[in-house]
N, C-alpha and C. Protein backbone atom coordinates (compact mmCIF):
# COMPACT_ATOMS: atom_id res chain seq x y z
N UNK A 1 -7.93 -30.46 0.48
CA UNK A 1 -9.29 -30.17 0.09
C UNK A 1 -10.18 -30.15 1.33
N UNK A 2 -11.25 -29.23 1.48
CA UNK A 2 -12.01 -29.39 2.23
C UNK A 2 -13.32 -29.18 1.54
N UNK A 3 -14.39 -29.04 2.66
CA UNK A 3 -15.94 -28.99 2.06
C UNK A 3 -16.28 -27.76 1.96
N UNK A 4 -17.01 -27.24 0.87
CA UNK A 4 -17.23 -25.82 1.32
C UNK A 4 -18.46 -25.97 2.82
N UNK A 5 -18.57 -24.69 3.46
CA UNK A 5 -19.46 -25.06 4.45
C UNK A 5 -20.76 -24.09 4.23
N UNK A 6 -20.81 -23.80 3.17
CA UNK A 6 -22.52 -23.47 2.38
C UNK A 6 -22.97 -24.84 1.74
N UNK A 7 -22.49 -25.14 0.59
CA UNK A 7 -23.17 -26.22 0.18
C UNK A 7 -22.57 -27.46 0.27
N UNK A 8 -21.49 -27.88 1.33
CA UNK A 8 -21.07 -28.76 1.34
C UNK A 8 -20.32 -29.65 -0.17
N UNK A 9 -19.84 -28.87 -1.61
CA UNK A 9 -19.07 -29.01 -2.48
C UNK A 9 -17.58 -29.08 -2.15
N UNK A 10 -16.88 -30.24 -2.93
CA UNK A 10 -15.57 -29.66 -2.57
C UNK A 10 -15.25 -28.00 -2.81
N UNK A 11 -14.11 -27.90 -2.12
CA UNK A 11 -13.21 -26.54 -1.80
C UNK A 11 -11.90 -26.78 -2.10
N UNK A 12 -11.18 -26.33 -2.93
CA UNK A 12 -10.25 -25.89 -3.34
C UNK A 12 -8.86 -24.83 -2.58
N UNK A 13 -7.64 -25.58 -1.86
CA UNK A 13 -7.02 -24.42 -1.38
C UNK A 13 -6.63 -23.49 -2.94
N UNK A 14 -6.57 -22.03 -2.44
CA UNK A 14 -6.08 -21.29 -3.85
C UNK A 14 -4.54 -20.73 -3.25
N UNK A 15 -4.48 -20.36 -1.86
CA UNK A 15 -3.05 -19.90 -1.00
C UNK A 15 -3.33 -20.17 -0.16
N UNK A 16 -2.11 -19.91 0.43
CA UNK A 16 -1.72 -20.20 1.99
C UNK A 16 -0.69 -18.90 2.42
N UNK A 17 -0.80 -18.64 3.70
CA UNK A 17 -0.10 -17.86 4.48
C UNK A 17 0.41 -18.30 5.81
N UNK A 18 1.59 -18.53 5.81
CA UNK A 18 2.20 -18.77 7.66
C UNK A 18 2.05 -17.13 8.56
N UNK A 19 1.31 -17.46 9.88
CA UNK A 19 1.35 -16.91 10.65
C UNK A 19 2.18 -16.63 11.71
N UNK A 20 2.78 -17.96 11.81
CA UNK A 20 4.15 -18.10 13.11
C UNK A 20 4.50 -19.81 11.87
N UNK A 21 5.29 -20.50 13.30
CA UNK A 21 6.34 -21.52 12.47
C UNK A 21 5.42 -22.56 12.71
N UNK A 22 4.24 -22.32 13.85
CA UNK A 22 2.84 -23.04 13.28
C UNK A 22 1.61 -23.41 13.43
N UNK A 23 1.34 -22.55 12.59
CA UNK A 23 0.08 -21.93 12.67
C UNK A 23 -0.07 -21.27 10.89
N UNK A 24 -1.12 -21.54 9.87
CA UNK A 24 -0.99 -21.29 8.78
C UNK A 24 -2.48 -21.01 8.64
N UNK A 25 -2.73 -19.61 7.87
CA UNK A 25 -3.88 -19.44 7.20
C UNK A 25 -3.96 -20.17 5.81
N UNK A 26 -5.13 -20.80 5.38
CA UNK A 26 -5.51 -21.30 3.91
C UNK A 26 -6.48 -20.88 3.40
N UNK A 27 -6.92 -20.28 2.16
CA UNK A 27 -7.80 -19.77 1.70
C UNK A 27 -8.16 -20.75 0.66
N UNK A 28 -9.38 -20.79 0.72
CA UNK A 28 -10.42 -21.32 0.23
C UNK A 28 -11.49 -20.94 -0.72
N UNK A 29 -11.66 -22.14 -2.09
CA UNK A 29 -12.87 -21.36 -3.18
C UNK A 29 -13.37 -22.58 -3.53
N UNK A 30 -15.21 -22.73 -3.52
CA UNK A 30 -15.90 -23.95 -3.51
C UNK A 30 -15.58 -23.92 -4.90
N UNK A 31 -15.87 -25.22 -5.86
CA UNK A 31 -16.21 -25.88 -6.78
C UNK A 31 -16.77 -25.51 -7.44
N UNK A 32 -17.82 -25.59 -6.68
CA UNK A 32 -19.49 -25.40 -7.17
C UNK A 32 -19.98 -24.09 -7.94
N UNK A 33 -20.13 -24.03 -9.20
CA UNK A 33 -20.18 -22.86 -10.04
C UNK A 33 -21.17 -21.80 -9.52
N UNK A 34 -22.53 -22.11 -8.97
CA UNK A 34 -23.43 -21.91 -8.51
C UNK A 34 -23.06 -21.09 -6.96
N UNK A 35 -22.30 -21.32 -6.65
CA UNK A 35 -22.07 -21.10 -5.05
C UNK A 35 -20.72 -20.05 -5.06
N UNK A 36 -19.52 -20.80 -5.19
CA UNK A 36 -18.57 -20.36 -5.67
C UNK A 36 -17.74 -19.24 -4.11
N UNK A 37 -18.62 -20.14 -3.09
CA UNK A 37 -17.79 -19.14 -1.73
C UNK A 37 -16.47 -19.20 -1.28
N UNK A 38 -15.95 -18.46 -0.88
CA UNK A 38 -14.45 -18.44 -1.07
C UNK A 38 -14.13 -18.09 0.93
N UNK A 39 -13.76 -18.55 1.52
CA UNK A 39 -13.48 -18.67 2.84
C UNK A 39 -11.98 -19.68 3.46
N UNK A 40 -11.47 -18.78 4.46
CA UNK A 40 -9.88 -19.09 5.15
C UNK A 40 -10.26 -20.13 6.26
N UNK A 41 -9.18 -20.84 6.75
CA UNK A 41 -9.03 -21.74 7.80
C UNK A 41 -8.00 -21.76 8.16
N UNK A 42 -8.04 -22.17 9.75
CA UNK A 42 -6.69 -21.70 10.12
C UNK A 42 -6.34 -23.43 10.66
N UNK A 43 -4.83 -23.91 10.14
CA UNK A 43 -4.14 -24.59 10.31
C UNK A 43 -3.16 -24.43 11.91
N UNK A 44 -3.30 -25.16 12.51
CA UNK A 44 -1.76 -25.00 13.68
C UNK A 44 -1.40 -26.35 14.07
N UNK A 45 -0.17 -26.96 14.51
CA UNK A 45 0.25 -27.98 14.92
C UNK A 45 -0.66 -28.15 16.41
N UNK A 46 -1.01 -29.16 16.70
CA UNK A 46 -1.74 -29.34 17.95
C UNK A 46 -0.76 -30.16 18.71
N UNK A 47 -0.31 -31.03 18.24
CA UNK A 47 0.52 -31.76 19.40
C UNK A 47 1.85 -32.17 18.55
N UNK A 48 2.70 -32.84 19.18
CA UNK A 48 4.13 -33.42 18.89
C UNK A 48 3.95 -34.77 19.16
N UNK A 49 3.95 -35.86 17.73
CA UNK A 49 3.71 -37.33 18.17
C UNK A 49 5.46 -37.52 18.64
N UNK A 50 5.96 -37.19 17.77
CA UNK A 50 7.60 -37.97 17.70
C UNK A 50 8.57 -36.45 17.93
N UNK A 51 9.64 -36.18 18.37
CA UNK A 51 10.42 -35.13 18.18
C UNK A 51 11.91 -36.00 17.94
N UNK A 52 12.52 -35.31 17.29
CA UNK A 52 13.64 -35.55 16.60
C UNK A 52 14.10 -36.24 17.77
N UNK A 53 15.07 -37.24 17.43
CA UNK A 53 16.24 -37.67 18.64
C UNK A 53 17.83 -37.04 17.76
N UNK A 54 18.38 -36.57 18.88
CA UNK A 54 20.29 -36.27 18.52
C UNK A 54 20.69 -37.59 17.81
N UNK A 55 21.06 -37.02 17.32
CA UNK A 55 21.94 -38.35 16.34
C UNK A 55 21.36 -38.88 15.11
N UNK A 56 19.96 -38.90 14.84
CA UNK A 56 19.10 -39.34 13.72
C UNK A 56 19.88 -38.11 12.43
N UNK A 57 20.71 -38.73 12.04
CA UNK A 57 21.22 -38.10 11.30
C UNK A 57 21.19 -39.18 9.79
N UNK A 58 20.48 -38.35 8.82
CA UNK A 58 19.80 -39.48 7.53
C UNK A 58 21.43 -39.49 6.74
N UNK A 59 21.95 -41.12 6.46
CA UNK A 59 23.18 -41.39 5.62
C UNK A 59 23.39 -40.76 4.47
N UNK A 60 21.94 -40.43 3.62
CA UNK A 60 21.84 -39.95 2.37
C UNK A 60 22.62 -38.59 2.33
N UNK A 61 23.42 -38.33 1.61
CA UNK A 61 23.89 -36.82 1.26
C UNK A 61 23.09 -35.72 0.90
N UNK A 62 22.10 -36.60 -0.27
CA UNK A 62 20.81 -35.52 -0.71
C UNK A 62 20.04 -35.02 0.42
N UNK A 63 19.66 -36.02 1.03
CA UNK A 63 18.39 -35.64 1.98
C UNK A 63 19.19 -35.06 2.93
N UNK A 64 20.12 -34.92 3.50
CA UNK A 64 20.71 -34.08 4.27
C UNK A 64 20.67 -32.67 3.77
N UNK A 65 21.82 -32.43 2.64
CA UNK A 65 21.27 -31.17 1.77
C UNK A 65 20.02 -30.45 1.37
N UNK A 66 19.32 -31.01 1.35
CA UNK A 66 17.76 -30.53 1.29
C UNK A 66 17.51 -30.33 2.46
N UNK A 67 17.57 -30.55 3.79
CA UNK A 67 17.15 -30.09 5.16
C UNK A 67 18.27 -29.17 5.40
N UNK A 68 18.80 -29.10 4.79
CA UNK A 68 19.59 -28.18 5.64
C UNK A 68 19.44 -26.81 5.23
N UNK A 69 18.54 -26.77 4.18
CA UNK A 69 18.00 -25.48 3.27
C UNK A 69 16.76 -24.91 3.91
N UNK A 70 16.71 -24.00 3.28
CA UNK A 70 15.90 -22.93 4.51
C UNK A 70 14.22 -23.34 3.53
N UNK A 71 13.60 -22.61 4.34
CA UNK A 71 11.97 -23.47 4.15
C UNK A 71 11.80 -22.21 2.73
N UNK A 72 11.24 -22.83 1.68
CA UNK A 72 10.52 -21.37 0.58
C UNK A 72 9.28 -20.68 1.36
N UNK A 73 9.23 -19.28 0.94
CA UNK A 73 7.87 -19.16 1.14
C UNK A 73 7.99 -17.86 0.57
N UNK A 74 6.79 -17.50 -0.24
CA UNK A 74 6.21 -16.52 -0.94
C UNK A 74 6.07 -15.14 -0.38
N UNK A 75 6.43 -13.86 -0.74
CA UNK A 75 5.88 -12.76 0.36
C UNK A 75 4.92 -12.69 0.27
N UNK A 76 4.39 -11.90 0.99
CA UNK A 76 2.59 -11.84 2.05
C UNK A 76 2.55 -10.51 0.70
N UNK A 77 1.10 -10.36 0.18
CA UNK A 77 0.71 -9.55 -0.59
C UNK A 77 0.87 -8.29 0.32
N UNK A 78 0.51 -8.52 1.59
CA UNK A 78 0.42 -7.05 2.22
C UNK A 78 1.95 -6.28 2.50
N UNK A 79 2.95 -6.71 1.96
CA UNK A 79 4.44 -5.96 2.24
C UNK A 79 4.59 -5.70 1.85
C-alpha cells in the first residue's frame, strides 16, 4: 500500500510489471471515491544485505522443490 500523492488516501496496488530481474513497475488506484487517481511506481533492489552462501542448502524437501521452480509471472498486456 502506498499514499496516494494528491490527497494523501490510501492507494491500492491493482498490477505489477517486472522490468528486468530487478526493477518492477506497480500501478496504483487511490481509495478515495472522490479522487480516485490511479498512478505507477517504480520498485528496484537497491542494495544486497545478505547473498546466498554455497552450501546453505534448506534440509526440507518441499522448500527445496519450490525453489527450484521457475518464478510465475503473468504476460505483459502489450504482447
Amino acid at each position: 500500500m502506498m499514499h496516494c500523492p494528491f490527497c494523501r488516501n490510501s492507494a491500492h496496488s491493482r498490477t505489477s510489471r517486472y522490468l528486468s530481474d530487478s526493477v518492477k513497475h506497480r500501478y496504483y488506484q487511490c481509495q478515495n471515491v472522490l479522487c480516485s487517481a490511479t498512478f505507477r511506481s517504480m520498485e528496484s533492489v537497491e542494495s544486497i544485505i545478505r547473498q546466498p552462501v554455497a552450501g546453505d542448502e534448506p534440509a526440507d524437501e518441499f522448500i527445496q522443490g519450490e525453489m527450484d521452480k521457475a518464478p510465475k509471472q503473468r504476460p505483459s498486456a502489450t504482447q
